[in-house]
Protein backbone atom coordinates (compact mmCIF):
# COMPACT_ATOMS: atom_id res chain seq x y z
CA UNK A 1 -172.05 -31.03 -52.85
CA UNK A 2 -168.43 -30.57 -53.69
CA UNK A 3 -166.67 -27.43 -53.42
CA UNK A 4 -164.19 -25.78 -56.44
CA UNK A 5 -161.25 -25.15 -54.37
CA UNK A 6 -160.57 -21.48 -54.37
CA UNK A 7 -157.33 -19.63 -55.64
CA UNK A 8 -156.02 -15.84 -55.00
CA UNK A 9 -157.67 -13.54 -57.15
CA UNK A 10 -160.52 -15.82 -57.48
CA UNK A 11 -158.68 -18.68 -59.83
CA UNK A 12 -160.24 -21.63 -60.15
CA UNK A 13 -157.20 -24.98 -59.34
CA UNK A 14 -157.97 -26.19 -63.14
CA UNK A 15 -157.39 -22.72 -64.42
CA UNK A 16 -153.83 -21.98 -62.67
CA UNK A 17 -152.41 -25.53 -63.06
CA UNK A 18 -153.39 -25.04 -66.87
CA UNK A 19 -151.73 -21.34 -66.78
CA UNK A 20 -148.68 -23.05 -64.57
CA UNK A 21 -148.49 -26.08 -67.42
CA UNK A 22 -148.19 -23.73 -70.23
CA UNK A 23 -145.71 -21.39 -68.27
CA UNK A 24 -143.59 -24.43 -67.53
CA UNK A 25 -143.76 -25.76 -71.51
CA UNK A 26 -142.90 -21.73 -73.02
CA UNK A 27 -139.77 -21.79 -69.97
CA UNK A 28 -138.72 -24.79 -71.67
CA UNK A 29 -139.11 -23.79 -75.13
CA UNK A 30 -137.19 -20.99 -74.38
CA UNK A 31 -134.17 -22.68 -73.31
CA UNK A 32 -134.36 -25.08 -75.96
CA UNK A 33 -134.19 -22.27 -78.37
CA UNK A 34 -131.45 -20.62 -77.32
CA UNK A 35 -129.50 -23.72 -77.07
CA UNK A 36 -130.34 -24.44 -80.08
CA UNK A 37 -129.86 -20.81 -81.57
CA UNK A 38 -127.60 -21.88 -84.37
CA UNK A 39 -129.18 -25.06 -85.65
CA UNK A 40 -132.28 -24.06 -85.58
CA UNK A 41 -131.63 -20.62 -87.90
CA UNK A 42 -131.93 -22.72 -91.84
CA UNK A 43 -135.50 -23.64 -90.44
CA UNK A 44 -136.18 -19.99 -89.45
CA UNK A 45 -135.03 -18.92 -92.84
CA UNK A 46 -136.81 -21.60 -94.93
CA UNK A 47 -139.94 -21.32 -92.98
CA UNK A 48 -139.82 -17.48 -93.96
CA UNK A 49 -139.36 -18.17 -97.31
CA UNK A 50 -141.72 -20.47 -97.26
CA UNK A 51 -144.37 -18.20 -95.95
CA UNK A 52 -143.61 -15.56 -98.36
CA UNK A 53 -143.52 -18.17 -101.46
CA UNK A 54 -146.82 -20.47 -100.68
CA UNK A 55 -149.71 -17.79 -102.23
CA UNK A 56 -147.48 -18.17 -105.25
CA UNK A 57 -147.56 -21.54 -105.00
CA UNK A 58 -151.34 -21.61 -104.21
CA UNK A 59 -152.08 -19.37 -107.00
CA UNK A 60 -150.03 -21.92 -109.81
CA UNK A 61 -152.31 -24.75 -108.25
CA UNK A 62 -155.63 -22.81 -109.49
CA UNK A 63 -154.75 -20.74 -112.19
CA UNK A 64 -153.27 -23.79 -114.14
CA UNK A 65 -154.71 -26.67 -112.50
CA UNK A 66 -151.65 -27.73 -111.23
CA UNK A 67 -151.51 -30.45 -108.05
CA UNK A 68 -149.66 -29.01 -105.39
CA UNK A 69 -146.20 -30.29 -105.70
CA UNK A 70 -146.01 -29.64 -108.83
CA UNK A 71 -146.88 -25.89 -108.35
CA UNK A 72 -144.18 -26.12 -105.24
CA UNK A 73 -141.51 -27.54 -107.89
CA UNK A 74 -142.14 -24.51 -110.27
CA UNK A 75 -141.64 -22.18 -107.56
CA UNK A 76 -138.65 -23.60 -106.33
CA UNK A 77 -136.63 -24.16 -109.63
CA UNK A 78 -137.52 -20.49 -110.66
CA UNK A 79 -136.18 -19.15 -107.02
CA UNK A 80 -132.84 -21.72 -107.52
CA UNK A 81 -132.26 -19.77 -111.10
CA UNK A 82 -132.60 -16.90 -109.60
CA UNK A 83 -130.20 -17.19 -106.66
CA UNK A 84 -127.58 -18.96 -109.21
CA UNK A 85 -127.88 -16.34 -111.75
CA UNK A 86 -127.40 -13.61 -108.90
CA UNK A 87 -124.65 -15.53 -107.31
CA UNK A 88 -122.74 -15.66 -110.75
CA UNK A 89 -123.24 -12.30 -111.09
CA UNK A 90 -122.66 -10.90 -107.73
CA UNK A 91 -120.28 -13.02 -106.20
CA UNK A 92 -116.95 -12.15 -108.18
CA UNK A 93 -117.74 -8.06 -107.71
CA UNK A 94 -118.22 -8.78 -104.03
CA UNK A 95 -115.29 -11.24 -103.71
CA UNK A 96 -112.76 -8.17 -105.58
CA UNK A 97 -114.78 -5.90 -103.37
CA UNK A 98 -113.51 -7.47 -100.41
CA UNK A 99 -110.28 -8.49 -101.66
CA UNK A 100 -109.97 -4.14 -101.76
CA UNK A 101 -111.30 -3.73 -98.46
CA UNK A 102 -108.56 -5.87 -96.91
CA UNK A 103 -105.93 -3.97 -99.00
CA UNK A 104 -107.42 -0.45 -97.70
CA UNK A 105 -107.90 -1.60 -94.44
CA UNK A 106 -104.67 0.34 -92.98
CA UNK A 107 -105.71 3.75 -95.13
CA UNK A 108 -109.59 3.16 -93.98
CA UNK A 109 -108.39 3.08 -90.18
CA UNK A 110 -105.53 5.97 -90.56
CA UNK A 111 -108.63 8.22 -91.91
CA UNK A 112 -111.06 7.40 -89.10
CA UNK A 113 -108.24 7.77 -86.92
CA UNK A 114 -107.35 10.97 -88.55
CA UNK A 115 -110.61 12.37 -88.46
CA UNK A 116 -110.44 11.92 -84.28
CA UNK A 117 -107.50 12.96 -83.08
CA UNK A 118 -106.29 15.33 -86.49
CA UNK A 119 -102.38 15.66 -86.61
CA UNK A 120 -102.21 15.32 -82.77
CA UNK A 121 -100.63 12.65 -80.74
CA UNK A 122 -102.72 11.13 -77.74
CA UNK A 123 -102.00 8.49 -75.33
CA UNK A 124 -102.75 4.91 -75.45
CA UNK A 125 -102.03 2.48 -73.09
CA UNK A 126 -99.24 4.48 -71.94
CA UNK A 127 -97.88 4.84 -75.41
CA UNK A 128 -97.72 8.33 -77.55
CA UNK A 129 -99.53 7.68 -80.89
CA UNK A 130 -100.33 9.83 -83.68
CA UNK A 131 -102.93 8.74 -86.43
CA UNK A 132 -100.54 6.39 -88.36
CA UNK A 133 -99.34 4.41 -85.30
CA UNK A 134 -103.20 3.89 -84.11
CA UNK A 135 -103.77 2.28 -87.80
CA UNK A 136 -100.70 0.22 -87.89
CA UNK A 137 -101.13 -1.08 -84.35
CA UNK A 138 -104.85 -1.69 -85.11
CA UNK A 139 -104.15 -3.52 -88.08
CA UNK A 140 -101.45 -5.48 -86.39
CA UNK A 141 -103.44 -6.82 -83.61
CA UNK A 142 -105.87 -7.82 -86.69
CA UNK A 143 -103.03 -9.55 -88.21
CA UNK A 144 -102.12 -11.20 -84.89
CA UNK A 145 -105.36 -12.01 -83.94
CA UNK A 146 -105.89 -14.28 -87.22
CA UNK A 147 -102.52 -15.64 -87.10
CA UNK A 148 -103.24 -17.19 -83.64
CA UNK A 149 -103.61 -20.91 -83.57
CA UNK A 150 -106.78 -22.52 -84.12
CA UNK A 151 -107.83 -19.17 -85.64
CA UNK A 152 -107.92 -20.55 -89.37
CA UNK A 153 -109.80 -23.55 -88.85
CA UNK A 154 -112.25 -21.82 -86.82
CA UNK A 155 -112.72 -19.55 -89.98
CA UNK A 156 -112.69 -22.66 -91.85
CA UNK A 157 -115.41 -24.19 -89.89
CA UNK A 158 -117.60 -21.06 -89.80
CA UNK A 159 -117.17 -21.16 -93.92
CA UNK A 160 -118.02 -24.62 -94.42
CA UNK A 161 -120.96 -24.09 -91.78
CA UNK A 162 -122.17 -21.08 -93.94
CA UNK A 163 -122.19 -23.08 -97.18
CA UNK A 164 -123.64 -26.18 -95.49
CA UNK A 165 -126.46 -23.93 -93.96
CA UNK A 166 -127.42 -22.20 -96.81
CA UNK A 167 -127.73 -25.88 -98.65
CA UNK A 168 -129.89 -27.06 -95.98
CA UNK A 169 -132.21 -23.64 -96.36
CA UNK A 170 -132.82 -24.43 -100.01
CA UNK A 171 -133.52 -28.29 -98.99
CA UNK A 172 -135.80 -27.59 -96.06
CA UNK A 173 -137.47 -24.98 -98.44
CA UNK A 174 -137.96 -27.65 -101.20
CA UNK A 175 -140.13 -30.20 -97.98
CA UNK A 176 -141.97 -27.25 -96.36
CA UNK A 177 -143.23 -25.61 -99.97
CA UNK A 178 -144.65 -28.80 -100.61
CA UNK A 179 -145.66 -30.41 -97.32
CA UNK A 180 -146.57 -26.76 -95.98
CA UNK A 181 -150.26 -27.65 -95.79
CA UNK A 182 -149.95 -30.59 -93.91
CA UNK A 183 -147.14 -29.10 -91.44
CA UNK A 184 -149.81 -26.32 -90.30
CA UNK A 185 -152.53 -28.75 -89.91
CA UNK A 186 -149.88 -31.03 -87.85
CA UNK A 187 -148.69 -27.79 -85.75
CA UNK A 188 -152.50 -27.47 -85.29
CA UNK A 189 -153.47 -30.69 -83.86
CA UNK A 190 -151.05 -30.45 -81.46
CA UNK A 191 -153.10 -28.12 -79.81
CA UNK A 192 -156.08 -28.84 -77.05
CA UNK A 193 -159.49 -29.41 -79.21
CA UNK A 194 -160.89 -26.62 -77.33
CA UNK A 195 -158.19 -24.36 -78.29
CA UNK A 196 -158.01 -24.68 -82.03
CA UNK A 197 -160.72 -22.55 -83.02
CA UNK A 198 -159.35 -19.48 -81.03
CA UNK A 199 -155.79 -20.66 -82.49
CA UNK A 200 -157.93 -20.47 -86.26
CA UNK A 201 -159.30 -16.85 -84.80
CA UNK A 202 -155.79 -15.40 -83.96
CA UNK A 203 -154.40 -16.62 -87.58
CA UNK A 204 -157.31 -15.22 -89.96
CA UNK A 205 -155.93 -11.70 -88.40
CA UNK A 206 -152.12 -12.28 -87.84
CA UNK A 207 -151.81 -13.91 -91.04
CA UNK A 208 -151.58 -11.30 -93.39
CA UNK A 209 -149.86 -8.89 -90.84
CA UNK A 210 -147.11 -11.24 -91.17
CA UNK A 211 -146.95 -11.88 -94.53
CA UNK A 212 -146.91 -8.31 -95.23
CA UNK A 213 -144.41 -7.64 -92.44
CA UNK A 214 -142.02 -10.17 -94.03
CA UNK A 215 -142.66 -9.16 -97.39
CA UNK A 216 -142.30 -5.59 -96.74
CA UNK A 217 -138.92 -5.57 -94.51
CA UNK A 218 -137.73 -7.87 -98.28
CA UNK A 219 -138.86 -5.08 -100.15
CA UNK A 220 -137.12 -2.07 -98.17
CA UNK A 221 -133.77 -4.46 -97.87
CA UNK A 222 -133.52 -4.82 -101.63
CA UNK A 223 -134.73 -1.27 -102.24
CA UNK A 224 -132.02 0.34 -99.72
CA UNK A 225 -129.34 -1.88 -101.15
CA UNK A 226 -129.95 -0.61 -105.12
CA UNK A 227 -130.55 3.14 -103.65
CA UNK A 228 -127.21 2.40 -101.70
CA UNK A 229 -125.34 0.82 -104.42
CA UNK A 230 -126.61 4.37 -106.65
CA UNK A 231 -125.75 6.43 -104.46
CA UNK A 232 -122.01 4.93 -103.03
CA UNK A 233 -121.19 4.05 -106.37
CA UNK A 234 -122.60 5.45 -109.47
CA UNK A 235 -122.91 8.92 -107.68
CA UNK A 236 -119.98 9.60 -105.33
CA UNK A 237 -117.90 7.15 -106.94
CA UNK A 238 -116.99 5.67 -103.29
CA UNK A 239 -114.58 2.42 -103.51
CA UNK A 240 -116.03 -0.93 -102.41
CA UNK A 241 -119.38 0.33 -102.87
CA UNK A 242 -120.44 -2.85 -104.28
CA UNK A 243 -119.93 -4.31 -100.17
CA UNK A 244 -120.88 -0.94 -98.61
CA UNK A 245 -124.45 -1.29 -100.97
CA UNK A 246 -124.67 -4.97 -99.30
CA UNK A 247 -123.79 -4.25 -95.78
CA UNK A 248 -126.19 -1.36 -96.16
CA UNK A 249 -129.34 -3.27 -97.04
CA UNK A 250 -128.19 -6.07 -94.35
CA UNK A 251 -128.19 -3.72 -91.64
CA UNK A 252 -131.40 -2.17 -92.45
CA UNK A 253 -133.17 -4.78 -90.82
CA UNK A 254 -131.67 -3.52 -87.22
CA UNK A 255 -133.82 -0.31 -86.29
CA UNK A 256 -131.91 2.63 -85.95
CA UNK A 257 -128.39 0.89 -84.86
CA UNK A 258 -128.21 -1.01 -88.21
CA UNK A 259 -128.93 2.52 -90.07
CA UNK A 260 -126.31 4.09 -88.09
CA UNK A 261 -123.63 1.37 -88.19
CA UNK A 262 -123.75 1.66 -91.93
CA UNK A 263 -123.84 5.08 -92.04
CA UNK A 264 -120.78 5.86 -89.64
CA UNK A 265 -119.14 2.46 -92.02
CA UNK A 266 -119.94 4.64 -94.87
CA UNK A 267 -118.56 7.71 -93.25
CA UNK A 268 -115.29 5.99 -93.06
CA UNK A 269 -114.56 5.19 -96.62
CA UNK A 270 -115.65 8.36 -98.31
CA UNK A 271 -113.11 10.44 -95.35
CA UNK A 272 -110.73 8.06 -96.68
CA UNK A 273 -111.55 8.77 -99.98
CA UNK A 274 -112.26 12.63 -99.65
CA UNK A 275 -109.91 15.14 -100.88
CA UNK A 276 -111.12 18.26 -99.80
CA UNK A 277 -114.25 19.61 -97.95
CA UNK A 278 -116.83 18.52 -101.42
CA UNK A 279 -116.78 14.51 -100.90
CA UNK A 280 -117.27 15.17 -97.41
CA UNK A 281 -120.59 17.00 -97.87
CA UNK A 282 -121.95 15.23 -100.83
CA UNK A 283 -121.69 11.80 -98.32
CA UNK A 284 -123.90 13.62 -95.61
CA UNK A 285 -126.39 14.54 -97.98
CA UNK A 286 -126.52 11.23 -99.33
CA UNK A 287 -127.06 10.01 -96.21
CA UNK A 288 -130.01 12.27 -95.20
CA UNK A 289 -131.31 11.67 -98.92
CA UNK A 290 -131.56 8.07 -98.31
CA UNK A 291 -132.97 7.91 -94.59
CA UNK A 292 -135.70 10.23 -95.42
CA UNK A 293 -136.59 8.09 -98.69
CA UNK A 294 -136.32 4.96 -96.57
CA UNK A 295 -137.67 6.02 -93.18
CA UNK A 296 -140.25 8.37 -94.08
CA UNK A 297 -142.15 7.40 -97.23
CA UNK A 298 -140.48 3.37 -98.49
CA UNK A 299 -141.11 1.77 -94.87
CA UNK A 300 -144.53 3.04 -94.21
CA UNK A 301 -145.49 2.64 -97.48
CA UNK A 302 -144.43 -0.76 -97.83
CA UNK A 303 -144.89 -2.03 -94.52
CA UNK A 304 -147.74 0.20 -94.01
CA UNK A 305 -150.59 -2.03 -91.56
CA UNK A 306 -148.14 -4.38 -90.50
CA UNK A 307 -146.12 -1.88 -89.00
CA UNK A 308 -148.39 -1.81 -85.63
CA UNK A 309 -145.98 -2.14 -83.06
CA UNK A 310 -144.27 1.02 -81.16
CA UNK A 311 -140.57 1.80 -82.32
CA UNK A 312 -139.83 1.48 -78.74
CA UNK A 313 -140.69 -1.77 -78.60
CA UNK A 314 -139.35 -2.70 -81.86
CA UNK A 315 -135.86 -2.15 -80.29
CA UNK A 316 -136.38 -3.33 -77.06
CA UNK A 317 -137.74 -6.64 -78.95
CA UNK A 318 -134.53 -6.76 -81.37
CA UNK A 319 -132.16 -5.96 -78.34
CA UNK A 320 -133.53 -8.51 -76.44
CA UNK A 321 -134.07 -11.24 -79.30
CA UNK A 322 -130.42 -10.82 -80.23
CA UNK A 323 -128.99 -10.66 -76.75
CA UNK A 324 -130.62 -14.22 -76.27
CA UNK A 325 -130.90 -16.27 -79.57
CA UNK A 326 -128.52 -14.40 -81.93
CA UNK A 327 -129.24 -13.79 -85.25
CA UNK A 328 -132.52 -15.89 -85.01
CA UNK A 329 -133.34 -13.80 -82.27
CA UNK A 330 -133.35 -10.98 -84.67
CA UNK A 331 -135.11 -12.69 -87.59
CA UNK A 332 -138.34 -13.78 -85.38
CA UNK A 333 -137.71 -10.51 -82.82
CA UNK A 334 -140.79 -8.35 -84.41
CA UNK A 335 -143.08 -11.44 -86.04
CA UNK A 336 -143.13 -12.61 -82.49
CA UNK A 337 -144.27 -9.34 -81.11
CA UNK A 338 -146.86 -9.08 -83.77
CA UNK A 339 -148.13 -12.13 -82.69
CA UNK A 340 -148.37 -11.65 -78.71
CA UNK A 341 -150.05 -8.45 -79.58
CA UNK A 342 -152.67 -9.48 -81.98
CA UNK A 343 -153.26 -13.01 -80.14
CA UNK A 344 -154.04 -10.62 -77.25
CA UNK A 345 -156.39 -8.57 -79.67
CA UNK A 346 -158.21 -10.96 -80.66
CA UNK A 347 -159.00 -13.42 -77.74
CA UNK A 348 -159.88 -10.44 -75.60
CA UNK A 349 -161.87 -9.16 -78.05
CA UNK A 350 -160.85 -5.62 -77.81
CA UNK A 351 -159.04 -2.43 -79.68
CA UNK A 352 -155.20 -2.53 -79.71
CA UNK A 353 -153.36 0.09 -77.47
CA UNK A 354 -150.58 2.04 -78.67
């Protein structure tokens, strides 16, 4: 009679090699990813998209009859208008916007630098400065820093990769909306036979987590940008709040350090802008206006199911995702979460913790 041979803690041979195997292939996919950070972020983007976009798609198809790339065509010549029409609008306020910013950027760093050390002169790097100096040096190594060589064609590069990427999203958008079917059922069938239905299982749940997830951090972005835009510009009358409402909504998606970043970015311009003690104030209560609208009734209302993950871990899982894959890393930070916790849900069979 043969014998199973036995493992510590009672593991069958099959059962760690198996566990070893798929600890080797996630090591690997790991690396792979973060060397491959950069490329790999238009297929993060148009896969999101994607996701978001195929019910729409899906819906076409059987409200109308229409075959499925058909439906997928619709879809993506009505998002095309709509990122023209916004780029025709929005791109020459944004390009004065920062055209300004670069002008101001001496005044913006006197203020801050003002608001520090007040009329006083401290000591840096063996050097007595007041305010004015700290700007003027600040904006000199700026100046110098650019003017290095190779510094303009690395900007040059980083443009021409921006507009090259963002080509590539739109084309890799146009293949998955209409091939997205038989992607999945590919990215399926790579997987054991035995494992499929569990991998079917873990998707009827995480599915609609996601979707919401996605959905819903789209929905607070745009949301925080128009409050932000309101409340910079048509309220406190705040220069360049055109790029303040933008940087605002961008940084939303980074828990509590984006918030704060574009507060404190915020805080800059209207000190700069302030003359007296009024300004001042009316900024701060801005600011508490919109993180109590966005924090405490937008993002659980919006978000509201999807949002089952800790805060805690949130930021450890942004921290961490950006620290190793960049802005990817930050993109796919909480989905990937989502999904190790609700996998774990659902082939275990039991209640989420926490």
């Amino acid at each position: 009679m043969t014998q199973t041979r036995s493992w510590p803690f009672g593991l069958p041979a099959q059962g760690n090699a198996s566990g070893a195997a798929l600890a080797i292939v996630f090591a690997i996919s790991v690396i792979v990813f973060h060397e491959m950070r950069w490329a790999l972020l238009p297929f993060v983007l148009a896969g999101l998209l994607a996701y978001l976009l195929n019910p729409l798609v899906n819906w076409i198809s059987s409200r109308f009859g229409f075959s499925r790339i058909r439906s997928a065509v619709a879809v993506f010549a009505a998002l095309v208008a709509i990122v023209i029409a916004g780029g025709w609008l929005g791109l020459p306020p944004l390009w004065r916007e920062l055209g300004r910013l670069v002008t101001d950027l001496r005044s913006i760093l006197e203020a801050f630098a003002h608001s520090l050390v007040d009329d006083r002169a401290v000591v840096i790097l063996g050097k007595n400065m007041d305010a004015a100096q700290i700007a003027e040096s600040a904006t000199s190594g700026l100046r110098d820093w650019i003017a290095q060589t190779g510094r303009a064609t690395e900007l040059a590069t980083l443009t021409f990769a921006a507009v090259f990427g963002s080509i590539l999203v739109l084309v890799l958008l146009f293949y998955l909306l209409v091939q997205g079917p038989e992607i999945v059922q590919g990215v399926l069938w790579l997987a054991p036979p035995d494992k499929r239905q569990a991998i079917e299982r873990v998707w009827a749940r995480l599915g609609p987590l996601l979707w919401r997830y996605v959905l819903g951090v789209l929905i607070v972005v745009a949301s925080t940008t128009l409050a932000a835009y309101v409340g910079l510009g048509l309220v406190l009358g705040l220069k360049h709040a055109f790029f303040l409402a933008l940087l605002t909504g961008f940084l939303e998606m980074v828990p509590v350090l984006g918030p704060g970043a574009s507060a404190l970015i915020g805080g800059l311009v209207a000190i700069q802008n302030a003359t007296g003690l009024g300004p001042v104030v009316a900024y701060a209560l801005y600011v508490i206006f919109l993180r109590l609208t966005i924090d405490q009734l937008l993002g659980p209302l919006v978000l509201g199911a999807a949002a089952t993950l800790s805060p805690v871990v949130i930021i450890f899982c942004f921290l961490v995702g950006g620290t190793l894959f960049g802005v990817p890393g930050i993109i796919l930070a909480a989905p990937v979460a989502l999904t190790i916790k609700t996998s774990l849900v659902v082939l275990r069979d039991e209640a989420p913790v926490g």
